[in-house]
C-alpha atoms as a PDB file:
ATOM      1  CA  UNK A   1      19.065 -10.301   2.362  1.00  0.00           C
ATOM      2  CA  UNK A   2      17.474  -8.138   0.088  1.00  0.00           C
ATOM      3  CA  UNK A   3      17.524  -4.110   0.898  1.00  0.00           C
ATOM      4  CA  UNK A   4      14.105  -3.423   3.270  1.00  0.00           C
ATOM      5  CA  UNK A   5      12.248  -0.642   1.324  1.00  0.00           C
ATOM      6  CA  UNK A   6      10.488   1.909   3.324  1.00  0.00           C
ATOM      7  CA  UNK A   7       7.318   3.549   1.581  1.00  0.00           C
ATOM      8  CA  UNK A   8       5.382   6.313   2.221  1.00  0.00           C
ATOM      9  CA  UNK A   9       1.501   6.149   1.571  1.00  0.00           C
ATOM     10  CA  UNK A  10      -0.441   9.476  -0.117  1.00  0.00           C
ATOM     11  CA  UNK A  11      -4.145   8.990   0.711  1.00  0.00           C
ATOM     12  CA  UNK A  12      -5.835  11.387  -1.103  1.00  0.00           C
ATOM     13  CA  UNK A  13      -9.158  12.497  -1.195  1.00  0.00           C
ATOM     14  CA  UNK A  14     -10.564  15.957  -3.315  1.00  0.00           C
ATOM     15  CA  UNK A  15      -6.822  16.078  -4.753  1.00  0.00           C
ATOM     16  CA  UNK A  16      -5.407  16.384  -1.058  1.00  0.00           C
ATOM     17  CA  UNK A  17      -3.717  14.405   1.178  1.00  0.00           C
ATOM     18  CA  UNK A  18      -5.642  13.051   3.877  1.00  0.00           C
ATOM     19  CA  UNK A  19      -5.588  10.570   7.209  1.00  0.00           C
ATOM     20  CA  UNK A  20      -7.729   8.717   9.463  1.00  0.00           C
ATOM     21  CA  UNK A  21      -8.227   5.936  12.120  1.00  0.00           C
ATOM     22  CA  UNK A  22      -9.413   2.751  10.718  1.00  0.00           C
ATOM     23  CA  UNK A  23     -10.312   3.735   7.313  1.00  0.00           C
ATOM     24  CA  UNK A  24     -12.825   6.693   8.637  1.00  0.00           C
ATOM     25  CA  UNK A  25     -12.637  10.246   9.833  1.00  0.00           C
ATOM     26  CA  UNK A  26     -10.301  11.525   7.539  1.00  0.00           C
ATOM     27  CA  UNK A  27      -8.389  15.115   7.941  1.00  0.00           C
ATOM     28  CA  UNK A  28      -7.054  17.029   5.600  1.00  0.00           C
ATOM     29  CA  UNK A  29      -3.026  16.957   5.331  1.00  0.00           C
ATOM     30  CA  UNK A  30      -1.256  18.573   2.427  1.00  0.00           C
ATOM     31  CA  UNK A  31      -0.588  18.630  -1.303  1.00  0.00           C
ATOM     32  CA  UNK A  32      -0.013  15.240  -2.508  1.00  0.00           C
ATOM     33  CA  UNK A  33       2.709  17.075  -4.484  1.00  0.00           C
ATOM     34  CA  UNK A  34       4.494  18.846  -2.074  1.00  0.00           C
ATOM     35  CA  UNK A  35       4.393  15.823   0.053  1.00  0.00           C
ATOM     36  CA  UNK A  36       6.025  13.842  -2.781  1.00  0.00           C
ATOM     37  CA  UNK A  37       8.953  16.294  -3.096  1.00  0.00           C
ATOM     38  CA  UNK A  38       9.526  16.083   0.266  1.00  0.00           C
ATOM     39  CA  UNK A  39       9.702  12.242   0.437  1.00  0.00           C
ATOM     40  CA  UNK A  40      12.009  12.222  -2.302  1.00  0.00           C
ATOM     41  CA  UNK A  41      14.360  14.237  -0.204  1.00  0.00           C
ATOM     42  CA  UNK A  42      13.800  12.303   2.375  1.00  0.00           C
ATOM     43  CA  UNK A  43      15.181   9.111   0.369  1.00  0.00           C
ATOM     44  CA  UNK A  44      11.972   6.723   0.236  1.00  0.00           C
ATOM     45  CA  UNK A  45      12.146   3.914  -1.799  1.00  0.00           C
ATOM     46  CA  UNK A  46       9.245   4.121  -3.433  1.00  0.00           C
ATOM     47  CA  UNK A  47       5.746   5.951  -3.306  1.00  0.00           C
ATOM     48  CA  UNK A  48       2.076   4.750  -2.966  1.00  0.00           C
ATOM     49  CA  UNK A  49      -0.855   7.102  -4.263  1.00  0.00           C
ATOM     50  CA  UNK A  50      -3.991   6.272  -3.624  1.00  0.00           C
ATOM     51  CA  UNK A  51      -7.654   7.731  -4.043  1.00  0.00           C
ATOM     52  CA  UNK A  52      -9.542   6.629  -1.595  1.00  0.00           C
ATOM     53  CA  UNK A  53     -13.107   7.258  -2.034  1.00  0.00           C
ATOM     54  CA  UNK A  54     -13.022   6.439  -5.849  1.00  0.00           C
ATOM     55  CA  UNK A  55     -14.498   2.925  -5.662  1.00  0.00           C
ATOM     56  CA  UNK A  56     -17.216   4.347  -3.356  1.00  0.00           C
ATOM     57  CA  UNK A  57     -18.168   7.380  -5.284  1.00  0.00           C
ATOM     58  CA  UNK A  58     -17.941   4.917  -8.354  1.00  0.00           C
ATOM     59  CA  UNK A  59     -15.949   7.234 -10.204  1.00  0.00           C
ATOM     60  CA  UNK A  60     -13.008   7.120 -12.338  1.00  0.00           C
ATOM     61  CA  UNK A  61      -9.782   7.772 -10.251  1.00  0.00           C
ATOM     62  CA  UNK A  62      -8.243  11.702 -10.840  1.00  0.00           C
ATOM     63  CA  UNK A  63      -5.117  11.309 -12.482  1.00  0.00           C
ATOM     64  CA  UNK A  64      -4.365  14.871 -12.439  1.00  0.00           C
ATOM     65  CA  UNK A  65      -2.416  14.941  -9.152  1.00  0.00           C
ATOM     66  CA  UNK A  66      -0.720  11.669 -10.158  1.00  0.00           C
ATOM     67  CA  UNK A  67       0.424  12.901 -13.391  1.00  0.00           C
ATOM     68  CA  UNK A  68       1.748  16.029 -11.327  1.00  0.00           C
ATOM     69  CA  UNK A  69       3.552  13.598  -8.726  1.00  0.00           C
ATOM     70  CA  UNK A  70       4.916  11.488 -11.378  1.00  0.00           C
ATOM     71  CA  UNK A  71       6.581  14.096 -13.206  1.00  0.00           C
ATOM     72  CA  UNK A  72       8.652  14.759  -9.603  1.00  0.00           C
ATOM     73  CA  UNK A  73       9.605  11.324  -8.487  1.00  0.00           C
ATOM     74  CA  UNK A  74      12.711   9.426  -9.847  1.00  0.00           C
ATOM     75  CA  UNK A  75      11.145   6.127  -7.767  1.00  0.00           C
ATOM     76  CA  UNK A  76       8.692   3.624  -8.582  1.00  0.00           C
ATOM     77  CA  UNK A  77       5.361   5.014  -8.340  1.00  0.00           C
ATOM     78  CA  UNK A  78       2.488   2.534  -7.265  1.00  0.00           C
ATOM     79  CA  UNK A  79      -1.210   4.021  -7.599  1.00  0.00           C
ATOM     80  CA  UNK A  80      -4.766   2.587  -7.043  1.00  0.00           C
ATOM     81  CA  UNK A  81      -8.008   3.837  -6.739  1.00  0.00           C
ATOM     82  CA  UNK A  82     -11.292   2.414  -8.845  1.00  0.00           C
ATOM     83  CA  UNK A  83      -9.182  -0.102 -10.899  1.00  0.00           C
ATOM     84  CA  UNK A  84     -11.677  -1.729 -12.314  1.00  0.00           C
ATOM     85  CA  UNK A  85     -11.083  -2.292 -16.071  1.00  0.00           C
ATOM     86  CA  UNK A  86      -7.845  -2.647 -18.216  1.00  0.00           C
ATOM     87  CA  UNK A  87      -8.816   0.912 -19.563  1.00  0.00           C
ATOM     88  CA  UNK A  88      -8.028   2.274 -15.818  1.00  0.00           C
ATOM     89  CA  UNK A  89      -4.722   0.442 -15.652  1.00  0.00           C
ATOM     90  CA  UNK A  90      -4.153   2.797 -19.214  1.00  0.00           C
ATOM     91  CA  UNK A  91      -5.118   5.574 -17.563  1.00  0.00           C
ATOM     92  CA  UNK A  92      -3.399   5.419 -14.534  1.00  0.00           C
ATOM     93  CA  UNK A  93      -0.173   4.014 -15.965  1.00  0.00           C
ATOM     94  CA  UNK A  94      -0.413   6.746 -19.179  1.00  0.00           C
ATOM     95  CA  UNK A  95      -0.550   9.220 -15.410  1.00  0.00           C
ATOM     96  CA  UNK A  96       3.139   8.109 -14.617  1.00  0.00           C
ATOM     97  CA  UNK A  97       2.537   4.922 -12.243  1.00  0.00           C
ATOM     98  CA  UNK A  98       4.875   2.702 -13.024  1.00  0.00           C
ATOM     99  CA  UNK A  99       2.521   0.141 -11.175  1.00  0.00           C
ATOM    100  CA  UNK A 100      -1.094  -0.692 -10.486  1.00  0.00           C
ATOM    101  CA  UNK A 101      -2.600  -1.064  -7.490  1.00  0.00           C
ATOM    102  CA  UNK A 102      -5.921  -3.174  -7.565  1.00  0.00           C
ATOM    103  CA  UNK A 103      -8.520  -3.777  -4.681  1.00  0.00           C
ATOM    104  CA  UNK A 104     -12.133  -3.918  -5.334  1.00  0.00           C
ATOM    105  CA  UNK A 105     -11.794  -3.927  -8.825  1.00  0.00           C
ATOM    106  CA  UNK A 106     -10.359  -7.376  -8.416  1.00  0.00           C
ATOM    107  CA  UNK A 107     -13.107  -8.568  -6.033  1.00  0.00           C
ATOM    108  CA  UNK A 108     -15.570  -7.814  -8.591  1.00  0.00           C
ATOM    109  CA  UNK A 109     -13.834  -9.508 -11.515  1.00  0.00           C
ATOM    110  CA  UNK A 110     -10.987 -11.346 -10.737  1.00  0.00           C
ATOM    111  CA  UNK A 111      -9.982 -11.794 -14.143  1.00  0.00           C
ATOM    112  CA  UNK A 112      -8.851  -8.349 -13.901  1.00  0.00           C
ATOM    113  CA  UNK A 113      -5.700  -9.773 -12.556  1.00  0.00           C
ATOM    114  CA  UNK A 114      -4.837 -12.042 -15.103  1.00  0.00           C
ATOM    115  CA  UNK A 115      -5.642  -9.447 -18.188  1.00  0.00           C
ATOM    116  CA  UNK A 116      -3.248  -7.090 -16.768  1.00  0.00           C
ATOM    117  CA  UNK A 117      -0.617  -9.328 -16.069  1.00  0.00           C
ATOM    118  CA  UNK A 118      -0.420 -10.831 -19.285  1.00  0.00           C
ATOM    119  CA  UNK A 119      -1.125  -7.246 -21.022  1.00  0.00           C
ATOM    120  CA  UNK A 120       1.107  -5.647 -18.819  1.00  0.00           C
ATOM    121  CA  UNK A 121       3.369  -7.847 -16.996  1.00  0.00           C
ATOM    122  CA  UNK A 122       2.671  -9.020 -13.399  1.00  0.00           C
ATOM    123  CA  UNK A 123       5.705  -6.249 -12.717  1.00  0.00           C
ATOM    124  CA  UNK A 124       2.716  -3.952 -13.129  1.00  0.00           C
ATOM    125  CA  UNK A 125       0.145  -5.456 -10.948  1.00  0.00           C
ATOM    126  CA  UNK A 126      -0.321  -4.796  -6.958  1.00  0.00           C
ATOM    127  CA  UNK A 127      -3.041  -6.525  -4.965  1.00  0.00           C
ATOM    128  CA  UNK A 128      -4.126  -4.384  -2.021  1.00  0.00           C
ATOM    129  CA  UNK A 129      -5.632  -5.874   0.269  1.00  0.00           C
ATOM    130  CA  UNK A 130      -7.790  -4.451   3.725  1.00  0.00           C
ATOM    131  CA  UNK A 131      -8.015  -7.306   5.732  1.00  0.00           C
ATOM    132  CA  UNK A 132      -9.683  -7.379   9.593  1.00  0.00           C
ATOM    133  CA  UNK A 133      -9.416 -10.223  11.913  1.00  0.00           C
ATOM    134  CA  UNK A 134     -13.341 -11.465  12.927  1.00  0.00           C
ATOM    135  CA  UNK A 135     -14.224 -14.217  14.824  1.00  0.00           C
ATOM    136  CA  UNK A 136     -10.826 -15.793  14.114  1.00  0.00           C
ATOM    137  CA  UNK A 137     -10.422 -15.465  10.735  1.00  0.00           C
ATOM    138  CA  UNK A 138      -8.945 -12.698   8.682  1.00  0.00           C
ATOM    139  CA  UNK A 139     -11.875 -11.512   6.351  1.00  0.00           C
ATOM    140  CA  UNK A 140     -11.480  -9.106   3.370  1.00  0.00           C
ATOM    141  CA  UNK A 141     -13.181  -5.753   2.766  1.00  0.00           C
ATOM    142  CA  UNK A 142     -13.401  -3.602  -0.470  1.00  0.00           C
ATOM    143  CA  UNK A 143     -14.404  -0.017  -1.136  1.00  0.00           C
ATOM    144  CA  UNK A 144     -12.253   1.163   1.877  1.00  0.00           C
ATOM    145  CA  UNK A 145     -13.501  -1.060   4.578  1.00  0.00           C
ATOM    146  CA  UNK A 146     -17.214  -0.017   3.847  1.00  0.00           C
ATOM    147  CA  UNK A 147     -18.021  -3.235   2.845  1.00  0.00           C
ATOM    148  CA  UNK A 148     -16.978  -6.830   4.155  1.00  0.00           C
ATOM    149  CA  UNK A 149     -16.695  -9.787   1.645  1.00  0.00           C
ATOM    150  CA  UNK A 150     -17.146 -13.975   2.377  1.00  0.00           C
ATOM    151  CA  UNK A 151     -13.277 -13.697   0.940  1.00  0.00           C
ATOM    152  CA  UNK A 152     -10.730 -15.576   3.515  1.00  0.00           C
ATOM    153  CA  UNK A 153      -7.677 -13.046   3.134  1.00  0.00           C
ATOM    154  CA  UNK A 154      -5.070 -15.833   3.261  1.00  0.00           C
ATOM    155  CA  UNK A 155      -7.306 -17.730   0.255  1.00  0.00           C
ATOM    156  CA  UNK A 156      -8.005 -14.732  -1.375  1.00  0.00           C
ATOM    157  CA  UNK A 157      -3.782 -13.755  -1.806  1.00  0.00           C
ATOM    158  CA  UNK A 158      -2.777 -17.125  -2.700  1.00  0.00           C
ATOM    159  CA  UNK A 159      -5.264 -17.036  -5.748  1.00  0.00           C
ATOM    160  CA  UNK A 160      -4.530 -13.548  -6.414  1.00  0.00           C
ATOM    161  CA  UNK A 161      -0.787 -14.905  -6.447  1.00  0.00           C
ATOM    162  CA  UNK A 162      -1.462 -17.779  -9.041  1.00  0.00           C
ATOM    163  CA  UNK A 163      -3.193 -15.460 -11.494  1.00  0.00           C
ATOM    164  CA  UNK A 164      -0.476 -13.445 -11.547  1.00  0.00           C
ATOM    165  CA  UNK A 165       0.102 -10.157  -8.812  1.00  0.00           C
ATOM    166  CA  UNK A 166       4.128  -9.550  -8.508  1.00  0.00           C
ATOM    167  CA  UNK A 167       3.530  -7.987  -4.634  1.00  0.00           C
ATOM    168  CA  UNK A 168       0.644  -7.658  -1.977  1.00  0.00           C
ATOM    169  CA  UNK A 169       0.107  -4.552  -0.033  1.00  0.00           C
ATOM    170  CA  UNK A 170      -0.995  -6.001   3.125  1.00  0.00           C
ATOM    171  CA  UNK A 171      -3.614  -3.449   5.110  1.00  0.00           C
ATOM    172  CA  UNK A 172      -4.980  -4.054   8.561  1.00  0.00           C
ATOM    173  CA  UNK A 173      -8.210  -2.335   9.447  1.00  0.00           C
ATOM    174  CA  UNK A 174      -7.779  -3.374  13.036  1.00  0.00           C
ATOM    175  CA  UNK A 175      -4.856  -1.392  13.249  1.00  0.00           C
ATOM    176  CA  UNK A 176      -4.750   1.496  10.345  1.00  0.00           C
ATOM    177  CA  UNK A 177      -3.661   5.410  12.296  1.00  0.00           C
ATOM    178  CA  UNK A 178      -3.830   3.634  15.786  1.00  0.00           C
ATOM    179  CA  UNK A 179      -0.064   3.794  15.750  1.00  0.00           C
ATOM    180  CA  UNK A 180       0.760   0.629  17.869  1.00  0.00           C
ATOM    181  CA  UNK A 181       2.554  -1.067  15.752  1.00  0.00           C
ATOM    182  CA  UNK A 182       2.476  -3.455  12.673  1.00  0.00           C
ATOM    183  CA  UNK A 183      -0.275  -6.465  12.820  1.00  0.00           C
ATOM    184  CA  UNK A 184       2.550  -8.788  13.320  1.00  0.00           C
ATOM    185  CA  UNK A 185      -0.197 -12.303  13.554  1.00  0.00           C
ATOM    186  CA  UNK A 186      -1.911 -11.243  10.061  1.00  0.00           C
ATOM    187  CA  UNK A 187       1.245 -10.796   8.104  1.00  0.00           C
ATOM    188  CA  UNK A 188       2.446 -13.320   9.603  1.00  0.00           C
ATOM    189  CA  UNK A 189      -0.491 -15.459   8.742  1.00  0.00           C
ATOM    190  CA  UNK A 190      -0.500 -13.802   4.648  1.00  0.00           C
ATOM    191  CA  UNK A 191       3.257 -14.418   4.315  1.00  0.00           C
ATOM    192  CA  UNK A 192       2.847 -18.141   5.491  1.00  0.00           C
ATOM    193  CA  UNK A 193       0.367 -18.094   2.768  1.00  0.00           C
ATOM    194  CA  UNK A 194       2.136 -16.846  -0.595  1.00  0.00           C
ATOM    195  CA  UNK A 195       5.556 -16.391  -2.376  1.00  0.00           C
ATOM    196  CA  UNK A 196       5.356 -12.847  -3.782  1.00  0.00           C
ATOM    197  CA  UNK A 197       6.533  -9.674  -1.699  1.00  0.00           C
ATOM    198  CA  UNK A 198       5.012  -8.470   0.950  1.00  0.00           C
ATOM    199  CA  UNK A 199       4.805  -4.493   2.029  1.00  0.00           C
ATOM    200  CA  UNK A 200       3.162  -4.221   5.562  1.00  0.00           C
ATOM    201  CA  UNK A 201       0.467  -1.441   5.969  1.00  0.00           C
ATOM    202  CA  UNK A 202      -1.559  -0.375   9.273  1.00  0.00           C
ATOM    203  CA  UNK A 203      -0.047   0.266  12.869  1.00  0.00           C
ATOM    204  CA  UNK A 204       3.312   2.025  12.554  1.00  0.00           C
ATOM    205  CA  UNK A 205       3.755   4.680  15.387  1.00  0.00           C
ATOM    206  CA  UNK A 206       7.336   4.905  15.671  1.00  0.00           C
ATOM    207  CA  UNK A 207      10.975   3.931  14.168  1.00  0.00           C
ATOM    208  CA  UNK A 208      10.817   1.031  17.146  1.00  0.00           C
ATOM    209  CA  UNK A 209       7.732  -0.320  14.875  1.00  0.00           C
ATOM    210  CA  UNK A 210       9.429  -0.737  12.186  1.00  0.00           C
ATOM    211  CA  UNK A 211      12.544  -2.812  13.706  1.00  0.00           C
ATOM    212  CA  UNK A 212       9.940  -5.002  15.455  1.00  0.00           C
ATOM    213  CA  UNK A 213       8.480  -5.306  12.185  1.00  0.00           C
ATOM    214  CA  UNK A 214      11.622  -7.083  10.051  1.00  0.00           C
ATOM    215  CA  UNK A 215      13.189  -8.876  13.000  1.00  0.00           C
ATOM    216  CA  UNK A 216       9.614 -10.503  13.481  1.00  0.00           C
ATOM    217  CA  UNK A 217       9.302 -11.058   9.972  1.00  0.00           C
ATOM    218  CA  UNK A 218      12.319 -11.100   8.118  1.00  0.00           C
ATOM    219  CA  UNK A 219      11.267 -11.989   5.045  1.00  0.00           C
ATOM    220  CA  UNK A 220       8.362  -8.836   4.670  1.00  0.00           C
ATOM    221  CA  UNK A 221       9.855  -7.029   1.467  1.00  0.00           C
ATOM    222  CA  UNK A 222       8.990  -3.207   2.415  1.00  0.00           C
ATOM    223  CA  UNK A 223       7.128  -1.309   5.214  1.00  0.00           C
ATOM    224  CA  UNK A 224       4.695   1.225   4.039  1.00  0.00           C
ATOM    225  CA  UNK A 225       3.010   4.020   6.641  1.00  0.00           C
ATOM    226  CA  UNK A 226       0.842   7.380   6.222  1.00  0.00           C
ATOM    227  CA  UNK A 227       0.815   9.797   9.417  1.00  0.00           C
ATOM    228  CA  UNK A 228       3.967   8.650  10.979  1.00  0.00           C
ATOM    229  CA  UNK A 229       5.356  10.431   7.987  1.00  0.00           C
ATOM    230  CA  UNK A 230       3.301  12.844   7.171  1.00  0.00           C
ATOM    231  CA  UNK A 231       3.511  14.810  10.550  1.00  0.00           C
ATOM    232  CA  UNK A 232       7.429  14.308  10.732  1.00  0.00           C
ATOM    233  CA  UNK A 233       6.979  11.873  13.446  1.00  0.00           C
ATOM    234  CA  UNK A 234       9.555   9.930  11.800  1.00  0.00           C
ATOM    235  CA  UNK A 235      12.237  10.938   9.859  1.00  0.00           C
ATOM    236  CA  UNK A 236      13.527   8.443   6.907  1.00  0.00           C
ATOM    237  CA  UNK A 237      17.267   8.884   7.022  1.00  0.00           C
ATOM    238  CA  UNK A 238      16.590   8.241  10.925  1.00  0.00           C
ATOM    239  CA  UNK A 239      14.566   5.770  10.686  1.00  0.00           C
ATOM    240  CA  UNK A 240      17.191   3.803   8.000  1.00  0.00           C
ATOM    241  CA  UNK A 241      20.249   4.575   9.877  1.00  0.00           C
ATOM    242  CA  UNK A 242      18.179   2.681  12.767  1.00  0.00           C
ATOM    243  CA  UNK A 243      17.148  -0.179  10.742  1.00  0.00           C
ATOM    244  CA  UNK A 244      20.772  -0.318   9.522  1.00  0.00           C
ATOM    245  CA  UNK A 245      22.064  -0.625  13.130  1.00  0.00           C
ATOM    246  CA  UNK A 246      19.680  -3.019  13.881  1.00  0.00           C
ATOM    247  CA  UNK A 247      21.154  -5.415  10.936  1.00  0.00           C
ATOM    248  CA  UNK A 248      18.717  -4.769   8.734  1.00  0.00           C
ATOM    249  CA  UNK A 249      19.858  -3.929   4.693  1.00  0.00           C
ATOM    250  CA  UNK A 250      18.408  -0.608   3.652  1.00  0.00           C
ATOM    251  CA  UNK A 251      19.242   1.724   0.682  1.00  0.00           C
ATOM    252  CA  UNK A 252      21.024   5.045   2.034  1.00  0.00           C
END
């Protein structure tokens, strides 16, 4: 089995760090910088950076704390945020990312997708996707969960799949800074759906989370959380000697 990578998530807003509950009533946290050092320390596996209020502001995203993050890390560095042309994936990868995540962009054109895979290789292209469970079906949302599409998530991953995403970020609304643990039915549910990695987003609260989380579903590729990290709730090397104990492969 394949080493279980555990990634921490830098929501930033204003070139800070920030946190909420369900996508809304953020709080300031710290530097996205000083965060990153820390988590590089800490031994993460890989970083997320993400600017969340870009596609609503319809803005470009600011690279200028990315390209200040990049220069620190020595792991892949994934970063979304208004990705809505191939010029954006330029800018963002010219920042440092070594990959692209894409959201609403893709909603909007979906041949987004296939341009950058084929420009960049599908190595370099993430789907993100914030997905809420409504009258029993999961249903998509773009531009941070301010506004809900007719996309069927589970449709809506196996098509971004076939034109050409290497992994899918899997977000739950329903359970983003609640802290009570993964959305075990909806990944489920996506990774019944597709091929391609899957890194679970939304719900974790404690190391216990995460364990639940890989012996449920074995075959999710990473974990990814925010505040459980951020306010040294959990501890990496903790939580991976736990995971190791547990059976699961991790990288020390």
């Amino acid at each position: 089995m394949t080493a279980k990578r555990i990634i921490p998530c830098l929501d930033t807003e204003n070139g800070r760090v920030v946190k909420g509950v369900k996508f809304a009533n953020t709080k300031d946290v710290a530097s996205p910088v000083d965060l990153a050092k820390f988590y590089i320390e800490e031994g993460a596996d890989e970083l997320v950076f993400y600017d969340i209020t870009a596609s609503h502001e319809g803005r470009a995203m600011f690279v200028d704390k990315l390209k200040e993050v990049a220069k620190l890390v020595s792991v892949p560095l994934t970063a979304g945020g208004a990705i809505n042309t191939l010029d954006d994936f330029d800018r963002v990868m010219g920042a440092g990312a070594n990959k692209v995540s894409v959201n609403s962009g893709a909603i909007q054109n979906p041949k987004l997708i296939e341009e950058a895979a084929k420009k960049y290789g599908s190595q370099c292209v993430v789907l993100s996707m914030d997905v809420a469970l409504e009258d029993g079906k999961y249903v998509i949302y773009s531009k941070g969960y301010r506004e809900k599409t007719e996309l069927d998530a589970l449709e809506w991953a196996r098509r971004c799949q076939d034109m050409g995403v290497s992994e899918i970020v899997v977000n739950s609304i329903d359970a983003d800074g609640v802290k009570t643990g993964f959305d075990i039915p909806m990944l489920a549910a996506v990774y019944g759906a597709v091929s391609v990695p899957l890194i679970a987003s939304g719900g974790a609260g404690s190391i216990d989370h995460f364990v639940e989380l890989f012996k449920a579903l074995p075959g999710i590729d990473a974990g990814l959380a925010a505040s459980v990290f951020h306010f040294r709730e959990v501890s990496i090397p903790a939580l991976k000697k736990e995971l190791q104990a547990n059976g699961i492969p991790v990288k020390l």
